[in-house]
N, C-alpha and C. Protein backbone atom coordinates (compact mmCIF):
# COMPACT_ATOMS: atom_id res chain seq x y z
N UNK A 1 0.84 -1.19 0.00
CA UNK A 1 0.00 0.00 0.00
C UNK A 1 0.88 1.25 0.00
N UNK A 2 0.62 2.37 -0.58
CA UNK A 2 0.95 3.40 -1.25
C UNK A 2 1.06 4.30 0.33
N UNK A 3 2.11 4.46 1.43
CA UNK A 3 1.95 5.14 2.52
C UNK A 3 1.34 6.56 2.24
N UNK A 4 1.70 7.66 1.30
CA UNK A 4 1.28 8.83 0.78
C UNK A 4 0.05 8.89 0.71
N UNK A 5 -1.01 7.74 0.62
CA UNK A 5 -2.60 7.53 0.22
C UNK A 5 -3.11 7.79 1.57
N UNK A 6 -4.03 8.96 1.40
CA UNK A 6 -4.71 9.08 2.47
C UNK A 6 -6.26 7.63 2.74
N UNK A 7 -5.95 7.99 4.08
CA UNK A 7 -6.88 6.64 4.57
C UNK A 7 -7.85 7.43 5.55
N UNK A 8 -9.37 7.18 4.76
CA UNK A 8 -10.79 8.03 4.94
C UNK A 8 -11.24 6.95 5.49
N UNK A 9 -12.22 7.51 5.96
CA UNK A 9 -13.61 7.20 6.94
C UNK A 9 -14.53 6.77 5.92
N UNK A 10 -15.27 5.49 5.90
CA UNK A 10 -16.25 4.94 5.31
C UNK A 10 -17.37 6.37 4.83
N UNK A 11 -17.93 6.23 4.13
CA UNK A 11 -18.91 6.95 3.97
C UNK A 11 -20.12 7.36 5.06
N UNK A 12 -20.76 6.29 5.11
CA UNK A 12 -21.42 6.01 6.31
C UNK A 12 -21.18 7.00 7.79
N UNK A 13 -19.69 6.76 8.13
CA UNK A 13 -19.28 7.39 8.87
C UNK A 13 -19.01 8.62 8.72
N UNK A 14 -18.80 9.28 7.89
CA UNK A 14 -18.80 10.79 7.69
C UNK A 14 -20.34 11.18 7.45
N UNK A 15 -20.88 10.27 6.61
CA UNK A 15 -22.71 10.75 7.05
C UNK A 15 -23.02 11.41 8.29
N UNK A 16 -22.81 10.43 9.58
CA UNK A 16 -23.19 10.22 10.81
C UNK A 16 -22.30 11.27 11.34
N UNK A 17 -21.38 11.73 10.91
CA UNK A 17 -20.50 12.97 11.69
C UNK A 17 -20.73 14.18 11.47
N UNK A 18 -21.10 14.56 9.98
CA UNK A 18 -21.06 15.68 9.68
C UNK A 18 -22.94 16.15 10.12
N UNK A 19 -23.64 14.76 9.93
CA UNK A 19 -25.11 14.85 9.92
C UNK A 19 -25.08 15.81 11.40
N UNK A 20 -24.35 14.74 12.41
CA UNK A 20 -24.19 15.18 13.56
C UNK A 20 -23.82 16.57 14.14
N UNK A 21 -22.74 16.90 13.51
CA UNK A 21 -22.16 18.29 13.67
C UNK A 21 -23.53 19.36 13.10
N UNK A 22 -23.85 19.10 11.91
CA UNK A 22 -24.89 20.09 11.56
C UNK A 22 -26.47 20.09 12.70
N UNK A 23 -26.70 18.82 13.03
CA UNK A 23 -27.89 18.81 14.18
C UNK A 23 -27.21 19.66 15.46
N UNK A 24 -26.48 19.42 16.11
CA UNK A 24 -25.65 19.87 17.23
C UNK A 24 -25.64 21.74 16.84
N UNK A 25 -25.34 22.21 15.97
CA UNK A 25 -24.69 23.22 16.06
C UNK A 25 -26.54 23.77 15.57
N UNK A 26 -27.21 23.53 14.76
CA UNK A 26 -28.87 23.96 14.69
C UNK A 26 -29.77 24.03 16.40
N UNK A 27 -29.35 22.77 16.96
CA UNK A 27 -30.37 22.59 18.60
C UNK A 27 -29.38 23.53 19.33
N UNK A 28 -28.23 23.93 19.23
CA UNK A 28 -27.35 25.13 20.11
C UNK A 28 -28.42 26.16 19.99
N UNK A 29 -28.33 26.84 18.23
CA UNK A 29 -28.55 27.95 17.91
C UNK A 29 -30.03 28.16 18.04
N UNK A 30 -31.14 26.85 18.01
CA UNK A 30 -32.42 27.05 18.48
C UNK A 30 -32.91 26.74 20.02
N UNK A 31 -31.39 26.55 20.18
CA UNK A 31 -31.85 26.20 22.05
C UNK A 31 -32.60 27.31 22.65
N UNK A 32 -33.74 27.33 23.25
CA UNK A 32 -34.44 28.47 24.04
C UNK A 32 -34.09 28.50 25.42
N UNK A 33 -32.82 29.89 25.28
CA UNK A 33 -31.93 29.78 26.69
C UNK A 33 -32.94 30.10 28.07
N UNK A 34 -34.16 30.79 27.62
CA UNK A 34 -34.92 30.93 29.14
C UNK A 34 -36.08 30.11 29.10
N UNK A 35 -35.77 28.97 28.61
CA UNK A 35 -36.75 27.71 28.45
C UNK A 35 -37.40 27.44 29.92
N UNK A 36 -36.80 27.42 30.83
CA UNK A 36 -36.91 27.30 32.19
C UNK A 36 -38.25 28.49 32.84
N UNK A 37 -37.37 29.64 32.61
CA UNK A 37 -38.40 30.58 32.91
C UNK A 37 -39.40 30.83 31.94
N UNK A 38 -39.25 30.57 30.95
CA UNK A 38 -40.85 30.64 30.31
C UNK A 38 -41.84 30.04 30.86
N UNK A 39 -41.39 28.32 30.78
CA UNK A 39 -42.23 27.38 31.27
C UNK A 39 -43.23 27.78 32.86
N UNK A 40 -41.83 28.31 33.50
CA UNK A 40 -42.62 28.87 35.13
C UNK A 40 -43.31 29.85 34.95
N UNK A 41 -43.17 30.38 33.77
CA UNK A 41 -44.15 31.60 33.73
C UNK A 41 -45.53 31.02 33.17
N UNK A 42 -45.67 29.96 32.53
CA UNK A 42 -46.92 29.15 32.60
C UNK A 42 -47.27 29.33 31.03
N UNK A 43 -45.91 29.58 30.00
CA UNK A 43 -45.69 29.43 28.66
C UNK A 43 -46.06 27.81 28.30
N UNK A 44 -46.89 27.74 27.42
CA UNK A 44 -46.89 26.47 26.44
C UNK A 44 -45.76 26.20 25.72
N UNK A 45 -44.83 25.19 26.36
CA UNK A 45 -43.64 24.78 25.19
C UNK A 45 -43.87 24.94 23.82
N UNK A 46 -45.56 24.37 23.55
CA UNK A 46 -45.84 23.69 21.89
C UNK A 46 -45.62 24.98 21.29
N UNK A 47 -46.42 26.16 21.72
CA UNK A 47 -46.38 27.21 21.35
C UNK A 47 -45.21 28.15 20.70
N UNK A 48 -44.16 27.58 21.14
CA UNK A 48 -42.88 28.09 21.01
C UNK A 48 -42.34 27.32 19.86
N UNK A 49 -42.04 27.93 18.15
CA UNK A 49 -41.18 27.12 17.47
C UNK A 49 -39.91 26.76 18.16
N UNK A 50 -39.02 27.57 18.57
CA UNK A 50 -37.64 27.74 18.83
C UNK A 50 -37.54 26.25 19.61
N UNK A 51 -38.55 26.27 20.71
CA UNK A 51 -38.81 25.03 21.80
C UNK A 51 -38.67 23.68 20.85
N UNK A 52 -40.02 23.76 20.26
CA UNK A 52 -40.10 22.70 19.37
C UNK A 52 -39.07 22.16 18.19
N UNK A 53 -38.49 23.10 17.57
CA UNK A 53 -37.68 22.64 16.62
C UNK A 53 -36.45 22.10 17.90
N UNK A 54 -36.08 22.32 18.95
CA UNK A 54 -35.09 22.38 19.76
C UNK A 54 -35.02 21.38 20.32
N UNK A 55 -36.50 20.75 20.64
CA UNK A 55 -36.72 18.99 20.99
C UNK A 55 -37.13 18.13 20.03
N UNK A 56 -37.06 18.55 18.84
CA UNK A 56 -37.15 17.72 17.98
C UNK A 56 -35.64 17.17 17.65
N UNK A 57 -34.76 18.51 17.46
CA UNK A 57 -33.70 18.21 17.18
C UNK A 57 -32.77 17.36 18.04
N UNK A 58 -33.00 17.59 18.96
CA UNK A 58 -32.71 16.72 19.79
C UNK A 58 -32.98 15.37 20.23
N UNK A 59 -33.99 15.15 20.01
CA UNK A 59 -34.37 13.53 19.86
C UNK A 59 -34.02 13.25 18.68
N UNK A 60 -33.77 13.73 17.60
CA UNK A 60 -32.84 13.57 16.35
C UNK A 60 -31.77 12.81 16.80
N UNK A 61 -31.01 13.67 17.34
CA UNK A 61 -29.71 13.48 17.87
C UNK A 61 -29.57 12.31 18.74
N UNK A 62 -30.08 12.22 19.39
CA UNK A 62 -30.62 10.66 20.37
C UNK A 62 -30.70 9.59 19.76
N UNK A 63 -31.08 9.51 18.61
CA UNK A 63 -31.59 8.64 17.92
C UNK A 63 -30.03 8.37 16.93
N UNK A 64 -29.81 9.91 16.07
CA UNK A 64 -28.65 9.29 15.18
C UNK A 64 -27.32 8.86 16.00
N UNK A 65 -27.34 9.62 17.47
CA UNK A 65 -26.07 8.74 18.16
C UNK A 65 -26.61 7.38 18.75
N UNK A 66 -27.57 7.07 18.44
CA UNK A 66 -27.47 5.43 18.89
C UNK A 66 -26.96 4.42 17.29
N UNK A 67 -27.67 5.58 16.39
CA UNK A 67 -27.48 4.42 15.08
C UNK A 67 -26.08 4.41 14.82
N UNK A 68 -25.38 5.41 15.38
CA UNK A 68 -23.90 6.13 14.71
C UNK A 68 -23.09 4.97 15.92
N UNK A 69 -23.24 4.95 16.88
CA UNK A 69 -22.59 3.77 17.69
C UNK A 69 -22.88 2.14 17.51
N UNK A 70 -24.26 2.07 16.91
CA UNK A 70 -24.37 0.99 16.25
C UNK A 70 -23.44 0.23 15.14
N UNK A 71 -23.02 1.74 14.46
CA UNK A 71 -22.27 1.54 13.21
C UNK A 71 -20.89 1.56 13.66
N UNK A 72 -20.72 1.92 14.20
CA UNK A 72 -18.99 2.26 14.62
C UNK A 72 -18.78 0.95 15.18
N UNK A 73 -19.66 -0.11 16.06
CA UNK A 73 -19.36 -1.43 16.05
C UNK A 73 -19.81 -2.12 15.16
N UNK A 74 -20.26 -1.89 14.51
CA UNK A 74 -19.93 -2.75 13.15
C UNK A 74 -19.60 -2.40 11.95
N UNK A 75 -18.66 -1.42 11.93
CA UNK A 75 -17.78 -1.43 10.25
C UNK A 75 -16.67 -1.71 10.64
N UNK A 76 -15.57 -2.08 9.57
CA UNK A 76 -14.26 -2.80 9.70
C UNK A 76 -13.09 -2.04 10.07
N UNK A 77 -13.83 -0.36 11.16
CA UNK A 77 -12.63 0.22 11.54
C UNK A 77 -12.18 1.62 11.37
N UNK A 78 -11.76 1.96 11.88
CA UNK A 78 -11.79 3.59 11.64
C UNK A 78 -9.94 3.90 11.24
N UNK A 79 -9.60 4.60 10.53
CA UNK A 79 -8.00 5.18 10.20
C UNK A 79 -7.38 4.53 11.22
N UNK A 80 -6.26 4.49 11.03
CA UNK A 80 -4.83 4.68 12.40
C UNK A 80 -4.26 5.58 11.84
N UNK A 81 -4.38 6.81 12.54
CA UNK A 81 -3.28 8.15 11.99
C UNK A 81 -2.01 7.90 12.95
N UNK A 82 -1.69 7.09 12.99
CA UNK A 82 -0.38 7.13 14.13
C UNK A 82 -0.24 8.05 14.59
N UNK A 83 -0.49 8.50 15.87
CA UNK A 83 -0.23 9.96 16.43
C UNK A 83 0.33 9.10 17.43
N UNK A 84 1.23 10.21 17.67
CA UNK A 84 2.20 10.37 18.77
C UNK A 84 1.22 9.55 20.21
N UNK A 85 2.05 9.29 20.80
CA UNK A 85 1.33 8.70 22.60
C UNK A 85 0.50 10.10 23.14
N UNK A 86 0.90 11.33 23.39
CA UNK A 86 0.09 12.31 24.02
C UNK A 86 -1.21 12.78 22.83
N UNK A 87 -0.12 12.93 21.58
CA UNK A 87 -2.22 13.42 20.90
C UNK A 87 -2.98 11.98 20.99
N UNK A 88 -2.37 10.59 20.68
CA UNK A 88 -3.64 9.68 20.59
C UNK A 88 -4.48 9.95 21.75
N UNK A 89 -3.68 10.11 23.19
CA UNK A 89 -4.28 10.12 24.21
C UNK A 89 -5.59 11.14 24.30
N UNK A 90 -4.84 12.03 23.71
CA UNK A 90 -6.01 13.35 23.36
C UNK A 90 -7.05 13.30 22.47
N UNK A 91 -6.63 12.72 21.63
CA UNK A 91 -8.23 12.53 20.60
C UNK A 91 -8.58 11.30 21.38
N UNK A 92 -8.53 10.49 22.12
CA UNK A 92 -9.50 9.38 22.24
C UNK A 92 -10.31 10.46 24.10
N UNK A 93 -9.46 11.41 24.60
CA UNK A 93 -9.87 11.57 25.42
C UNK A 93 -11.54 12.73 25.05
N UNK A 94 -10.97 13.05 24.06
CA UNK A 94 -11.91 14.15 23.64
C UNK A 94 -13.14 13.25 23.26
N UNK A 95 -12.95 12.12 22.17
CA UNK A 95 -13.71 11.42 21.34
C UNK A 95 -15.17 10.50 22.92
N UNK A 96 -14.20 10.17 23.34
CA UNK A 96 -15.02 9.98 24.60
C UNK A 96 -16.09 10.62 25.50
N UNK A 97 -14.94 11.92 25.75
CA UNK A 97 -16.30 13.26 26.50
C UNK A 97 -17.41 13.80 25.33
N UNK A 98 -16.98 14.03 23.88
CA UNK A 98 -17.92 14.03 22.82
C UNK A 98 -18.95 13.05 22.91
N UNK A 99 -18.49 11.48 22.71
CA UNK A 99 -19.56 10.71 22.79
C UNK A 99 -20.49 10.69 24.44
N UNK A 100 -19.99 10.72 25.55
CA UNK A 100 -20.50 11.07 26.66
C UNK A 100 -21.97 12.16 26.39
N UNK A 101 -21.21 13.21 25.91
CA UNK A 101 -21.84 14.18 26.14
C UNK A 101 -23.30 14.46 24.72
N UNK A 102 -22.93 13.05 24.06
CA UNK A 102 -23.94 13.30 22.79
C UNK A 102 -25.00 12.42 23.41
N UNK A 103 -24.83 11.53 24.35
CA UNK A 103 -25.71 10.88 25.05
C UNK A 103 -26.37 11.60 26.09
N UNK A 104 -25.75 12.38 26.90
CA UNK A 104 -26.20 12.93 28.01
C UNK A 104 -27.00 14.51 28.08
N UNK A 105 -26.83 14.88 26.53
CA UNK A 105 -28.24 15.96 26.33
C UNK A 105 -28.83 15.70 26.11
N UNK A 106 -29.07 14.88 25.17
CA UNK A 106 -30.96 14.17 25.38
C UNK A 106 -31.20 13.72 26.84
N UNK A 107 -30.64 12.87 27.42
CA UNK A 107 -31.14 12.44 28.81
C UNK A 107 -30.90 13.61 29.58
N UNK A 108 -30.54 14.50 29.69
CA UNK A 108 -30.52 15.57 30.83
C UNK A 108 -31.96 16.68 30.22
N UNK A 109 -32.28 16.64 28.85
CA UNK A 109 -33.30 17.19 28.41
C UNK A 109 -34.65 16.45 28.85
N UNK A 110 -34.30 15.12 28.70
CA UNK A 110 -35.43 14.35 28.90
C UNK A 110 -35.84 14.71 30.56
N UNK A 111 -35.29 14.55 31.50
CA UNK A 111 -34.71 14.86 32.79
C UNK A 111 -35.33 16.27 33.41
N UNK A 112 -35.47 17.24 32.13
CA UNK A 112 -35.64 18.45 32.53
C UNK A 112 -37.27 18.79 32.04
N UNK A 113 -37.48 18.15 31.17
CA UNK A 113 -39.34 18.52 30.94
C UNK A 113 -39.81 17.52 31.61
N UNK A 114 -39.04 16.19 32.14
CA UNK A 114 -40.04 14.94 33.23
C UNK A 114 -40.14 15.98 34.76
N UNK A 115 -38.56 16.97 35.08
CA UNK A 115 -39.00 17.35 36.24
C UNK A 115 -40.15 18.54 36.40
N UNK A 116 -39.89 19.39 34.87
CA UNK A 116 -40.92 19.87 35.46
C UNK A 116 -42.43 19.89 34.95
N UNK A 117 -42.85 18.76 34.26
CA UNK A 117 -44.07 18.51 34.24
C UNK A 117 -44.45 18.90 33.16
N UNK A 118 -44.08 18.98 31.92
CA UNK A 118 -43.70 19.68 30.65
C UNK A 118 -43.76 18.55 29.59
N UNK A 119 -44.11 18.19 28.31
CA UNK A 119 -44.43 17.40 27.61
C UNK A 119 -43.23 17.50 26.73
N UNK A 120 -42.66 16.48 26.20
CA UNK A 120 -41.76 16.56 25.12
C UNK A 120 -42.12 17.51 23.95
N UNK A 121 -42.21 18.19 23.24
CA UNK A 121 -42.67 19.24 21.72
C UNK A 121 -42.26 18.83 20.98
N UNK A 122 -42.69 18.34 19.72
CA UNK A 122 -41.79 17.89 18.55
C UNK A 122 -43.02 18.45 17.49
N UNK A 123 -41.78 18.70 16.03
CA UNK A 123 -42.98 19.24 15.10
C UNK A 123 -43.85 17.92 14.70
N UNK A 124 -44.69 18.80 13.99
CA UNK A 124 -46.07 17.97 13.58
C UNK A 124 -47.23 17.79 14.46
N UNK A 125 -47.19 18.69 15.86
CA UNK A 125 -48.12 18.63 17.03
C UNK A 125 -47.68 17.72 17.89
N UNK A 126 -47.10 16.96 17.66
CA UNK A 126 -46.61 15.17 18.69
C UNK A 126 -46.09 16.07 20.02
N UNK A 127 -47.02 15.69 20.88
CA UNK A 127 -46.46 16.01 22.64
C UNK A 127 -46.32 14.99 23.13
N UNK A 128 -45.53 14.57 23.83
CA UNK A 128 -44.98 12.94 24.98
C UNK A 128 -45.10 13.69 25.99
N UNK A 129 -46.38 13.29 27.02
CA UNK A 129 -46.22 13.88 27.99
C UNK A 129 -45.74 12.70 28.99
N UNK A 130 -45.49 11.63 28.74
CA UNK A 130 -44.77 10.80 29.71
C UNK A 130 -43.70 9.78 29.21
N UNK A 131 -42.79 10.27 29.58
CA UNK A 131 -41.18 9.13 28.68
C UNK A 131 -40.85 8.45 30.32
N UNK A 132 -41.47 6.95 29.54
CA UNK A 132 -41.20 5.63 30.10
C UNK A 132 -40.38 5.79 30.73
N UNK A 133 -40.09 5.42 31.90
CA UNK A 133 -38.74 5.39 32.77
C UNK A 133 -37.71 6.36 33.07
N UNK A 134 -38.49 7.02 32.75
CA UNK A 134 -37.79 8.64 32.71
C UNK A 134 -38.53 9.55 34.05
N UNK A 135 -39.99 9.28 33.52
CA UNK A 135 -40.54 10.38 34.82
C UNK A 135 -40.82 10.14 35.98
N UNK A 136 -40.63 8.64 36.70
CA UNK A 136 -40.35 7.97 37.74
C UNK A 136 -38.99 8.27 38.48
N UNK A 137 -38.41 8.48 37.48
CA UNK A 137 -36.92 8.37 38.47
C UNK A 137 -36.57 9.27 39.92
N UNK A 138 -35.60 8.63 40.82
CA UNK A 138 -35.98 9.63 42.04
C UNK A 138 -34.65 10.69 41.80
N UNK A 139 -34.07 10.21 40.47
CA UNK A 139 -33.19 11.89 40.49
C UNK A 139 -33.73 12.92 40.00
N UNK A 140 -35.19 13.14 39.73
CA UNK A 140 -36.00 14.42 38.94
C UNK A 140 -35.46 15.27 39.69
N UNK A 141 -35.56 15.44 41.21
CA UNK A 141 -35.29 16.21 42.05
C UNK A 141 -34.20 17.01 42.56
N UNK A 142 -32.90 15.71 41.89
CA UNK A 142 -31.57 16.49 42.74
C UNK A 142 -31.16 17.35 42.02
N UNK A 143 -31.68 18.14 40.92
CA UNK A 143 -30.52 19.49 40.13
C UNK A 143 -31.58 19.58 39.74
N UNK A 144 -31.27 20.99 39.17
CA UNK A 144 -32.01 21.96 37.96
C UNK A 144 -31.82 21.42 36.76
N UNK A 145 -32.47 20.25 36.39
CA UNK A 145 -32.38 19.54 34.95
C UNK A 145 -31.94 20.65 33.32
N UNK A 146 -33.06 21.49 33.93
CA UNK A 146 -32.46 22.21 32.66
C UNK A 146 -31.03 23.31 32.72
N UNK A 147 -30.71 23.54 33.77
CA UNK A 147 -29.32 24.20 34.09
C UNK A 147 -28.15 23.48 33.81
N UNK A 148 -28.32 22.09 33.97
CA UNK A 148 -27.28 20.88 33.81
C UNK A 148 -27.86 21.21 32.18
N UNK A 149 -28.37 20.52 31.39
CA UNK A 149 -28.75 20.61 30.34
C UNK A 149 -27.82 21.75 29.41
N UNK A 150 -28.26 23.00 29.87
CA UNK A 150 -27.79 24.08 29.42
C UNK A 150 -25.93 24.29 29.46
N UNK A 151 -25.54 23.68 30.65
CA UNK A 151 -24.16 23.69 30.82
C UNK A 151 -23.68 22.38 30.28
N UNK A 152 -24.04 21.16 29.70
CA UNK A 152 -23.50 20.74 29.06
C UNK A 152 -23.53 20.85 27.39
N UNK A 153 -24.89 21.61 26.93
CA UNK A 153 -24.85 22.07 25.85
C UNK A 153 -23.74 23.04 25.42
N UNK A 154 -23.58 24.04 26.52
CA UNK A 154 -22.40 25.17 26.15
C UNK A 154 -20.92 24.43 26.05
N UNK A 155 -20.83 22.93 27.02
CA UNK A 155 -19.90 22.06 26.40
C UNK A 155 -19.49 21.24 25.47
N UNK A 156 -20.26 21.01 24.98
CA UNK A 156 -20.21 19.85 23.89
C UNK A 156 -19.92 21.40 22.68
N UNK A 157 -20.43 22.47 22.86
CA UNK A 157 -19.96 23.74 21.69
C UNK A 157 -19.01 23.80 21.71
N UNK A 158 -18.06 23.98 23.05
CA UNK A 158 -16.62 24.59 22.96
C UNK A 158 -15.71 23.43 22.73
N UNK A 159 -16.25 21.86 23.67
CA UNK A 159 -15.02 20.97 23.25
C UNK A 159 -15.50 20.63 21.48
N UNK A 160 -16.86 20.83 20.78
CA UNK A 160 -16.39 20.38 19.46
C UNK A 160 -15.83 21.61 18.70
N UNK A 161 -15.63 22.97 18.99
CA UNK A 161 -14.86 23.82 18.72
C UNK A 161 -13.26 23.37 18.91
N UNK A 162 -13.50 23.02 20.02
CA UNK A 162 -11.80 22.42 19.86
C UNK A 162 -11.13 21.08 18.90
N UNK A 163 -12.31 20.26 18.67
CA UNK A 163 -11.94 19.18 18.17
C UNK A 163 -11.68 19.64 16.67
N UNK A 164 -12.68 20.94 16.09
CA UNK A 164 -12.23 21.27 14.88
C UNK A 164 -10.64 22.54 14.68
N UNK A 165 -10.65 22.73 15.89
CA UNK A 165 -9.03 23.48 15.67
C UNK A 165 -8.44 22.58 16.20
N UNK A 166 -8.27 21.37 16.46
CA UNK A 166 -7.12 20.21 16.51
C UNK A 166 -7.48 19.60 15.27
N UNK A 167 -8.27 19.84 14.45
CA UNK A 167 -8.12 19.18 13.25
C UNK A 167 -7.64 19.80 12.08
N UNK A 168 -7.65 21.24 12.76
CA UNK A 168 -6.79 22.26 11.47
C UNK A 168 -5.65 22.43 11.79
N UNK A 169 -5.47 22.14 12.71
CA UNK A 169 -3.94 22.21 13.60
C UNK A 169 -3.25 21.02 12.62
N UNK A 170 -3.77 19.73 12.76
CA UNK A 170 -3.78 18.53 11.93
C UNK A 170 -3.19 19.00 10.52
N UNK A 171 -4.09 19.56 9.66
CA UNK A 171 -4.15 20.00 8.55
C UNK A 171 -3.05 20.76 8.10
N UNK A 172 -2.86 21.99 8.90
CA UNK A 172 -1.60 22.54 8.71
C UNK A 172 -0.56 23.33 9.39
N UNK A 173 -0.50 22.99 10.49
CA UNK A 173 0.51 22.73 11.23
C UNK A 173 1.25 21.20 11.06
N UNK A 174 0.52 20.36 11.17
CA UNK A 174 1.32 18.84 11.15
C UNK A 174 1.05 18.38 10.06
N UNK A 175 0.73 18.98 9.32
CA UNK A 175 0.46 18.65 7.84
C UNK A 175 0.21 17.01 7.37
N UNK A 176 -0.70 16.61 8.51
CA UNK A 176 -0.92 14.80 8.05
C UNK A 176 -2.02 15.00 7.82
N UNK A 177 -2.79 13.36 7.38
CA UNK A 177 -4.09 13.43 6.52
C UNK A 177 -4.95 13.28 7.49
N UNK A 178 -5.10 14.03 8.79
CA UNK A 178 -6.62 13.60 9.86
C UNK A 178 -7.52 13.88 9.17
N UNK A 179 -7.67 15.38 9.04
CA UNK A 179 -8.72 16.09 8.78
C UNK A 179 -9.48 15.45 7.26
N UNK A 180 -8.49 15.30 6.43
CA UNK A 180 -8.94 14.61 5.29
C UNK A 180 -9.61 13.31 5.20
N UNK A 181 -9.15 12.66 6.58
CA UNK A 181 -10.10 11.54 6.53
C UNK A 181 -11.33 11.35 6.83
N UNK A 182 -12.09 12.73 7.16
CA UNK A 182 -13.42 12.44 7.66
C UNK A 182 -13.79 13.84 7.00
N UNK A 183 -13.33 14.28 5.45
CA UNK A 183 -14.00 15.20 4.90
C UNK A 183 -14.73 14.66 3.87
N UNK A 184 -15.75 15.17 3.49
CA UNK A 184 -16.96 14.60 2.74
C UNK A 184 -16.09 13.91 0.87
């Protein structure tokens, strides 16, 4: 094999990344930051596009990171960019709190309309006013669901801000093929 040949990401897998990046960075920008206080003010979520497109998108996201981990155990493998011992350490540490944290806004969302009595909104009229095993739980109570919510949303912005300036860093500063392997 030709070492100079850059070595890409299945198709599939750049689907599921970039799909991802574009849902993520839309539910940021339609997140309704006083979602909280509207609601106490005795606002109808449904009523609210911003709301609705914001839990839709988000159960989007719920959904394509389960299919996207589905897939990642079963295709035949992702690059080896040989990186050094401290960056591998670093992209798998990042790749981790990313995936963590693509799981844990939907459930901290879910978390935050079960505590406060608030129906899921999704377009097309669809309200869930009760998610199975969700609105039982006895942690409704211990945090401000949607404050956690909100502070891990503002995280998952800045660490995938970082993951894309370690990938331009990649690009040209270290001038190897990362970035190229997971461009469309």
């Amino acid at each position: 094999m030709n070492t100079t040949e850059t070595i890409h990401y299945d198709g599939v897998s750049k689907i599921f990344h970039w799909l991802t990046v574009i849902l993520i960075l839309a539910a940021f920008i339609l997140g309704p930051g006083d979602f909280g206080r509207l609601v106490r003010a005795g606002a109808d979520p449904g009523a609210r596009l911003g709301i609705v497109w914001h839990e839709t998108l988000g159960v989007s996201i719920f959904v394509l990171t389960f299919l996207r981990l589905l897939w990642v155990a079963l295709r035949s493998g992702a690059p080896d960019h040989k990186l050094e011992p401290k960056l591998h350490f670093a992209s798998k540490l990042t790749h981790v709190v990313l995936w963590t944290l693509l799981f844990a806004l939907p459930l901290t969302a879910f978390l935050t309309v079960a505590s406060e009595g608030q129906p899921l909104t999704l377009l097309g009229g669809l309200r869930i006013t009760e998610l199975p095993g969700i609105t039982s739980l006895p942690v409704l109570g211990l945090a401000d669901w949607g404050d956690v919510h909100a502070f891990l949303g503002d995280a998952i912005i800045w660490l995938a801000g970082g993951h894309a300036v370690a990938a331009l860093y990649h690009h040209f500063v270290l001038k190897d093929r990362v970035l190229r392997s997971m461009l469309p």
